[in-house]
C-alpha atoms as a PDB file:
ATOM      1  CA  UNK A   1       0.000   0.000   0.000  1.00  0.00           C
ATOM      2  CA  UNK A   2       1.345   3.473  -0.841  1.00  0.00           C
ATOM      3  CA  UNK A   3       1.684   6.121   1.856  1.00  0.00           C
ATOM      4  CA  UNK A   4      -0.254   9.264   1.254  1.00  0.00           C
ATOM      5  CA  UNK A   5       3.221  11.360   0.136  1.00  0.00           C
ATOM      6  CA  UNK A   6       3.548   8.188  -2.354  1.00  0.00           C
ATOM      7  CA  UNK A   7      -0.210   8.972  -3.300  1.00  0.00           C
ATOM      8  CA  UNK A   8       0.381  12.454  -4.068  1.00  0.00           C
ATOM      9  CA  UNK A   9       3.967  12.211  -5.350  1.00  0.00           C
ATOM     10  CA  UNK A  10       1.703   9.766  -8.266  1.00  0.00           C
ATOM     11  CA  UNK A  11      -0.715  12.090  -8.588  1.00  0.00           C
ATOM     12  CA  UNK A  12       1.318  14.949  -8.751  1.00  0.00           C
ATOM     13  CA  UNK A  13       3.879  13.446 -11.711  1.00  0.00           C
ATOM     14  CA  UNK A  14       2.010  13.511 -14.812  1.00  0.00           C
ATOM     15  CA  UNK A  15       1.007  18.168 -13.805  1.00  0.00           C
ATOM     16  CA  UNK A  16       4.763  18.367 -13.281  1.00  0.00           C
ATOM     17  CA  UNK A  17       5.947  16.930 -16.706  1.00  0.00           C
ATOM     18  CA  UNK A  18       2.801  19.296 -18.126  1.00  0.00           C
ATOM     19  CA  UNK A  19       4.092  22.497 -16.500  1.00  0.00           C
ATOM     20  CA  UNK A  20       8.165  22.038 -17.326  1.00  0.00           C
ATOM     21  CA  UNK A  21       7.304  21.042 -21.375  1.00  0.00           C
ATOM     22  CA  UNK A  22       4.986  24.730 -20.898  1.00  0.00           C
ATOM     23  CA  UNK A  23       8.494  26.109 -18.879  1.00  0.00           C
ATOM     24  CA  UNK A  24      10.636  24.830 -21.541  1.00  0.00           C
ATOM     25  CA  UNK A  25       8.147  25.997 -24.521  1.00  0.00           C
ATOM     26  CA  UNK A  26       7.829  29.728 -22.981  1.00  0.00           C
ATOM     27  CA  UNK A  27      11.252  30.140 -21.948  1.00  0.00           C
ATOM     28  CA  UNK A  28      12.293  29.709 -25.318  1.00  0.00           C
ATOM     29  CA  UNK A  29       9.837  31.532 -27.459  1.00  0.00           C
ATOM     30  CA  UNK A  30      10.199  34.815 -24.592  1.00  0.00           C
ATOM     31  CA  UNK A  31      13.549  34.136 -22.806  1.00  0.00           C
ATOM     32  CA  UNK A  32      13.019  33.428 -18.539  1.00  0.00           C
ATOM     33  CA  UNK A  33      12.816  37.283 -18.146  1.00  0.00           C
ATOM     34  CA  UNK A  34       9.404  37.423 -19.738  1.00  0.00           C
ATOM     35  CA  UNK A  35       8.198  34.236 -17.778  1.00  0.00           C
ATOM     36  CA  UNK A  36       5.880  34.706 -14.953  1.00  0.00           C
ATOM     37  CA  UNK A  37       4.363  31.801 -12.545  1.00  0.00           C
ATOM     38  CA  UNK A  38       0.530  33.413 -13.633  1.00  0.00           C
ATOM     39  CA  UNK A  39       1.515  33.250 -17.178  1.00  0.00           C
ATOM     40  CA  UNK A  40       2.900  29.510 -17.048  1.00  0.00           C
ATOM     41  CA  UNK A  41       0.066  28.760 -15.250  1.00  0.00           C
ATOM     42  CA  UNK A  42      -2.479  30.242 -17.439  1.00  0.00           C
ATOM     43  CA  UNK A  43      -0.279  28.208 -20.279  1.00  0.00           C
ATOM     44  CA  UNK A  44      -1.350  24.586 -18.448  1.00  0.00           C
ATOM     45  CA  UNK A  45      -4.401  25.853 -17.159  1.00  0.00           C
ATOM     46  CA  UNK A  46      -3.276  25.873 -13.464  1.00  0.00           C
ATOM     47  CA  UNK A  47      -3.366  28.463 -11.496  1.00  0.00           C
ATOM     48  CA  UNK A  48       0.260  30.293 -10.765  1.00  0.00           C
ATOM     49  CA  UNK A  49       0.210  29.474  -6.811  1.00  0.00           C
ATOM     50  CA  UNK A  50      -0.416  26.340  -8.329  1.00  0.00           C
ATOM     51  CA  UNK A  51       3.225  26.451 -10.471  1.00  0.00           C
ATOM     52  CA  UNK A  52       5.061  28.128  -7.432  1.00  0.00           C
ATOM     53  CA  UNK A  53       3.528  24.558  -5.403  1.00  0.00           C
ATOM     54  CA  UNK A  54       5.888  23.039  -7.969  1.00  0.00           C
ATOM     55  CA  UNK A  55       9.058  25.618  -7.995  1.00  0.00           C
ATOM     56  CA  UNK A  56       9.791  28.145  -5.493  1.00  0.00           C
ATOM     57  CA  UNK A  57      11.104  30.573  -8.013  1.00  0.00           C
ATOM     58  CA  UNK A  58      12.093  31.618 -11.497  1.00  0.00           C
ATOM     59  CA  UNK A  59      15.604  30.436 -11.488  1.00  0.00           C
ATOM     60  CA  UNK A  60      14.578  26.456  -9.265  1.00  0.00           C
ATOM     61  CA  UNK A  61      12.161  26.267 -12.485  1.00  0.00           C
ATOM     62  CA  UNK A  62      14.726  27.097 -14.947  1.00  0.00           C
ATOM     63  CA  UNK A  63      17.066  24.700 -13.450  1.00  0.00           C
ATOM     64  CA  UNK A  64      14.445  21.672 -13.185  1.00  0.00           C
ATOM     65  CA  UNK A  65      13.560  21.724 -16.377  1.00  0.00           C
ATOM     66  CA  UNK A  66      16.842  21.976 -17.980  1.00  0.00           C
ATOM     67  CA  UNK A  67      17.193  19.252 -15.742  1.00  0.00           C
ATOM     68  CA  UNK A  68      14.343  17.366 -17.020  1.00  0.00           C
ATOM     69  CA  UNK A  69      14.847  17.981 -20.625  1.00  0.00           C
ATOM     70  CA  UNK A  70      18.715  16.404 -20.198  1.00  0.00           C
ATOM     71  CA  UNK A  71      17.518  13.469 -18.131  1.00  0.00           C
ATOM     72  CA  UNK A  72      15.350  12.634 -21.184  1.00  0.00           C
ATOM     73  CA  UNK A  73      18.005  13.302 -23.763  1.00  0.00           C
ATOM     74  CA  UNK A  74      20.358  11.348 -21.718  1.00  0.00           C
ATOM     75  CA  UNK A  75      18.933   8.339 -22.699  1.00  0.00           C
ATOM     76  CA  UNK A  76      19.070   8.699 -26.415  1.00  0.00           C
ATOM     77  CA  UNK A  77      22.774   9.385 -25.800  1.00  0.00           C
ATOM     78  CA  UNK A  78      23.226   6.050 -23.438  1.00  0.00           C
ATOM     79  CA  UNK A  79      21.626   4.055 -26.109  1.00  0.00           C
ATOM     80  CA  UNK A  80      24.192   5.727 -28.922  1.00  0.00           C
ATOM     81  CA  UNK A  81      27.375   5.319 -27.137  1.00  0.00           C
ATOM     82  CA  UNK A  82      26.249   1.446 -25.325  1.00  0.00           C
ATOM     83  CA  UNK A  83      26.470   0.145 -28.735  1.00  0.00           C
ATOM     84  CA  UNK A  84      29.871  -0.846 -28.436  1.00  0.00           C
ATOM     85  CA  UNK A  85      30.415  -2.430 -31.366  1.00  0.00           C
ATOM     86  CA  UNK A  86      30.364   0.785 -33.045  1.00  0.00           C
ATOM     87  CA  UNK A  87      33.736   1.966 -34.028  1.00  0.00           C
ATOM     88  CA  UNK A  88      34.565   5.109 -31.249  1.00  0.00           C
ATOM     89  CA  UNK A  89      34.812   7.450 -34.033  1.00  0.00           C
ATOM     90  CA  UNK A  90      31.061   6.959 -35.404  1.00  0.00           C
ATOM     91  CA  UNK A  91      30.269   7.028 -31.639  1.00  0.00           C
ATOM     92  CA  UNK A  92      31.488  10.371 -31.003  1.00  0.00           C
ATOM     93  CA  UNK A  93      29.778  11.572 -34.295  1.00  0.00           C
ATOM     94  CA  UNK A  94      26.574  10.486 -32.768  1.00  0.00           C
ATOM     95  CA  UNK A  95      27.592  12.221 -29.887  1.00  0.00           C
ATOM     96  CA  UNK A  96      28.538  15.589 -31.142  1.00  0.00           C
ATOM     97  CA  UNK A  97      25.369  15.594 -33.699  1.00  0.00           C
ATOM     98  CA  UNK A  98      23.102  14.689 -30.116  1.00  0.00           C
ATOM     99  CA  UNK A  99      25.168  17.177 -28.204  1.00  0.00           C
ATOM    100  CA  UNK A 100      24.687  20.120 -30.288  1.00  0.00           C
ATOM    101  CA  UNK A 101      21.311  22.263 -31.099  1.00  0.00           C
ATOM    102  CA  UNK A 102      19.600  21.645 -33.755  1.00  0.00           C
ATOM    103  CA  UNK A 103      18.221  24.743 -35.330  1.00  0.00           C
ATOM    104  CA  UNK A 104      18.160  28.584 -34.448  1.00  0.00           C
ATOM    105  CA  UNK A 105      16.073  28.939 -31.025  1.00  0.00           C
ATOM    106  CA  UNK A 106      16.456  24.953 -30.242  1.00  0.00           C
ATOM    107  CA  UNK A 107      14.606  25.153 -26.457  1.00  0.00           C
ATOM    108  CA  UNK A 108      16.938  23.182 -24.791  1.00  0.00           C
ATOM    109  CA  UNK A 109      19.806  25.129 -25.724  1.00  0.00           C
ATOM    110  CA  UNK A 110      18.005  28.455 -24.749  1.00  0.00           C
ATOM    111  CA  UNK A 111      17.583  26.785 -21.001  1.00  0.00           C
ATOM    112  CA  UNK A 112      21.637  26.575 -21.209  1.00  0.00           C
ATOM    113  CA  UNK A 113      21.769  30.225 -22.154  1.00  0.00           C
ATOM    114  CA  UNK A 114      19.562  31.405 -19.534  1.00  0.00           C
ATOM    115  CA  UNK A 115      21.393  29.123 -16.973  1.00  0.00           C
ATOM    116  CA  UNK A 116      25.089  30.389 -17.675  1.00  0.00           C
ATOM    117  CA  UNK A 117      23.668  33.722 -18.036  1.00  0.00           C
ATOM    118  CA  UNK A 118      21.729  33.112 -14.227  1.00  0.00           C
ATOM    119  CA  UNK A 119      24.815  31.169 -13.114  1.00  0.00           C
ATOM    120  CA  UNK A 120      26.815  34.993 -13.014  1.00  0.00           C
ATOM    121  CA  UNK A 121      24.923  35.939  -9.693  1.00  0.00           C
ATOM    122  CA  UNK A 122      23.503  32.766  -8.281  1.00  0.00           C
ATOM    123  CA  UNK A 123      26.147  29.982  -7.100  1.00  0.00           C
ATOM    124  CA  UNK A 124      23.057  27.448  -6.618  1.00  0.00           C
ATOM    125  CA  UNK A 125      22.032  28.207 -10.122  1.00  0.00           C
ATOM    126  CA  UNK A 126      25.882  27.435 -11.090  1.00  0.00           C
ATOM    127  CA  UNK A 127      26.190  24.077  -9.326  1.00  0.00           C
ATOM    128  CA  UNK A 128      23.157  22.542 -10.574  1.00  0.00           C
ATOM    129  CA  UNK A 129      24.476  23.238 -14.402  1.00  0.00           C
ATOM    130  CA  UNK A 130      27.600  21.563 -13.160  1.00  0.00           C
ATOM    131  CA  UNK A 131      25.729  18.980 -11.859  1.00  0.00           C
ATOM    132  CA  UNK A 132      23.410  18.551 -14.694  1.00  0.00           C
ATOM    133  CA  UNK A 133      26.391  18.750 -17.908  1.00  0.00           C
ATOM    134  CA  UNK A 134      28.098  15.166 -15.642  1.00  0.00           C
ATOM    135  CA  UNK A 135      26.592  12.688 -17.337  1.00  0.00           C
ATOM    136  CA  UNK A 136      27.476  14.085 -20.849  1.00  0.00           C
ATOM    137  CA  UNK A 137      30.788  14.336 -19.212  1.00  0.00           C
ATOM    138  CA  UNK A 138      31.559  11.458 -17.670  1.00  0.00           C
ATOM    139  CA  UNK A 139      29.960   9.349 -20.969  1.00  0.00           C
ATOM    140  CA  UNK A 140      31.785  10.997 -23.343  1.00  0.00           C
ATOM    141  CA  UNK A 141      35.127  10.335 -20.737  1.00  0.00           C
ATOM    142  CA  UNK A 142      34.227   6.709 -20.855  1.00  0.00           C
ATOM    143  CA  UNK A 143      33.996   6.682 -24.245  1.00  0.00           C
ATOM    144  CA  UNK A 144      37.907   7.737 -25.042  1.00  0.00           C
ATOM    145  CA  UNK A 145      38.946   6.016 -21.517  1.00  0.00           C
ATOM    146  CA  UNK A 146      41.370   4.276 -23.782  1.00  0.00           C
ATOM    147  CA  UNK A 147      42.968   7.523 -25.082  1.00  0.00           C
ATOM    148  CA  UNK A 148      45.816   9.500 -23.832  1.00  0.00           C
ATOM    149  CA  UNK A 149      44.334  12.666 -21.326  1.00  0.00           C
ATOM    150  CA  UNK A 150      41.067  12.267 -20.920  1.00  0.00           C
ATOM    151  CA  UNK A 151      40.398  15.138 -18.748  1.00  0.00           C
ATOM    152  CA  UNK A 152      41.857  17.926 -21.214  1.00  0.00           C
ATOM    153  CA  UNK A 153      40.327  15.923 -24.185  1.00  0.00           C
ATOM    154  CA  UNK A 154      36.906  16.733 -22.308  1.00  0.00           C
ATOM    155  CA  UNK A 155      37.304  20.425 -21.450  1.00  0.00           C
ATOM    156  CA  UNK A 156      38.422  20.761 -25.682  1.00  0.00           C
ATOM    157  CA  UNK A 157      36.279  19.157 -27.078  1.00  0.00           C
ATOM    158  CA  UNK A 158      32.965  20.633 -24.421  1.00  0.00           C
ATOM    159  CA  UNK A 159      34.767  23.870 -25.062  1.00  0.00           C
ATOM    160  CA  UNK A 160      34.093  23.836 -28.806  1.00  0.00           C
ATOM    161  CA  UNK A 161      30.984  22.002 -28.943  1.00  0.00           C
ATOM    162  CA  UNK A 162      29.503  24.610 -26.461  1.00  0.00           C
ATOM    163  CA  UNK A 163      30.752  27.529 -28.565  1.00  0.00           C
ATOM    164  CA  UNK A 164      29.246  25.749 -32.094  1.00  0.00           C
ATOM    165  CA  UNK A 165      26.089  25.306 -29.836  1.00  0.00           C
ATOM    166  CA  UNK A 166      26.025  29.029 -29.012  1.00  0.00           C
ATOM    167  CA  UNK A 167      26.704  30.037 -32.712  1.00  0.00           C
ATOM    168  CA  UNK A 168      23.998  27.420 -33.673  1.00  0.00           C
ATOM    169  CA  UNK A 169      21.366  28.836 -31.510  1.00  0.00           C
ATOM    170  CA  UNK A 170      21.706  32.359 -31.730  1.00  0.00           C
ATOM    171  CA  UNK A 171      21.406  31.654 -35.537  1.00  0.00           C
ATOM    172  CA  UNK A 172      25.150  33.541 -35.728  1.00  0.00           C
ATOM    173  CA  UNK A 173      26.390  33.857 -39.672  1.00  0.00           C
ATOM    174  CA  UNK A 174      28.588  31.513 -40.601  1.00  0.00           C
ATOM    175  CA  UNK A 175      28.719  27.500 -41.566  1.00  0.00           C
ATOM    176  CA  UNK A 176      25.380  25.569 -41.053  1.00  0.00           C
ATOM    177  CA  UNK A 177      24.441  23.095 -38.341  1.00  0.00           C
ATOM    178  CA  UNK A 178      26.056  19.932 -40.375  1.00  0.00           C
ATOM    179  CA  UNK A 179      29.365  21.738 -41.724  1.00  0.00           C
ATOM    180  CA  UNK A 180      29.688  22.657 -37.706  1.00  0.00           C
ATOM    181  CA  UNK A 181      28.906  19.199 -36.786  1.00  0.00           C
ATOM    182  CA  UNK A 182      31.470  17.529 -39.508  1.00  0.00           C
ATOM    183  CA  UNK A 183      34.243  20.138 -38.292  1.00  0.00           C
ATOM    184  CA  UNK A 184      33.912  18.883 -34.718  1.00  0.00           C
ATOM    185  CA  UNK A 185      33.517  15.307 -35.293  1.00  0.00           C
ATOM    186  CA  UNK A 186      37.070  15.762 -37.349  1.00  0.00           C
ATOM    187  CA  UNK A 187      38.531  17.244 -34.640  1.00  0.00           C
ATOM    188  CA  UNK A 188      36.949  15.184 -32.257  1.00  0.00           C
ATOM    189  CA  UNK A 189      38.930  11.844 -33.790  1.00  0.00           C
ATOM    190  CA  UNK A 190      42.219  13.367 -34.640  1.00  0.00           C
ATOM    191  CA  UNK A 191      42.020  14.714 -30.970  1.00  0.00           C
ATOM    192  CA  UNK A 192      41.102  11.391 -29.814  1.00  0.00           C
ATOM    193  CA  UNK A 193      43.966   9.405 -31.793  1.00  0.00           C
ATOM    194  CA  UNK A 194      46.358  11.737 -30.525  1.00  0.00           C
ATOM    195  CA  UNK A 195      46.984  13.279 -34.131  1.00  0.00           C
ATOM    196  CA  UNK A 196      47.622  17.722 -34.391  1.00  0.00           C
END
């Protein structure tokens, strides 16, 4: 038998996936700025004491649903990299193409924007997108375990997949989405064999 917190924890699941799609949605057709709890809640038809039930503020809702929409990404990108009989270097392709945005505005990279740019004056806000970018981390570690320094190949290659992602979803001139995705794979392998 469930306890009553078990009961409502159930009940309370399926409103909570509702309200961070409608957080992840707004925040990236208006930015978090623009976001209020009334408005999200008028978006789910909830009321916004309702929403703030959920998060106690703008910046706990920003982080949960970034949250939320990694946790579901994450296992797209477990599935990609567990197939181990995949040669590394298709691997990491999959990875860097999964990694990166997908078009101009992509919502999930607007939730990273808004997090580094709420990260400047909020150290909670700062350790949870820490917290948050470890799996991708600590996957794509295990995936060149076998390579020379896999600490430093991490912070390059994060390094310039974050700054295609930013040029990708700002919709900054310059190469398309696949020519950025083909340049990092490339570097991605020679980095990984050890080749300059």
């Amino acid at each position: 038998m469930l306890s009553m917190a078990g009961t409502r924890r159930k009940r309370l699941e399926q409103p909570r996936e509702v309200v961070l799609q409608a957080a992840m949605d707004a925040i990236a057709e208006h930015g978090l700025a623009q976001l209020t709890m009334a408005g999200l809640g008028k978006r789910v038809g909830i009321s916004g004491g309702h929403v703030a039930y959920y998060f106690r503020s703008k910046e706990q809702l920003l982080v949960e649903t970034l949250r939320w929409s990694e946790q579901r990404l994450g296992e797209r990108r477990r599935a990609l990299l567990d197939a181990s009989d995949a040669p590394v270097a298709e691997r990491l392709a999959g990875y860097i193409d999964l990694y990166l945005p997908d078009r101009r505005a992509d919502s999930r990279w607007t939730l990273w924007l808004e997090v580094w740019t709420r990260s400047l004056g909020d150290p909670e806000v700062l350790a949870a997108s820490a917290e948050i970018e470890g799996p991708w981390v600590e996957d794509l570690r295990a995936l060149i375990a076998p390579y020379p320094d896999p600490d430093g190949y991490v912070l390059r290659l994060h390094s310039l997949l974050d700054g295609l992602a930013t040029r990708i979803v700002t919709g900054a001139p310059g190469p398309d989405r696949a020519e950025m995705v083909r340049q990092a794979t490339e570097f991605a392998v020679r980095e990984a064999r050890g080749e300059r």
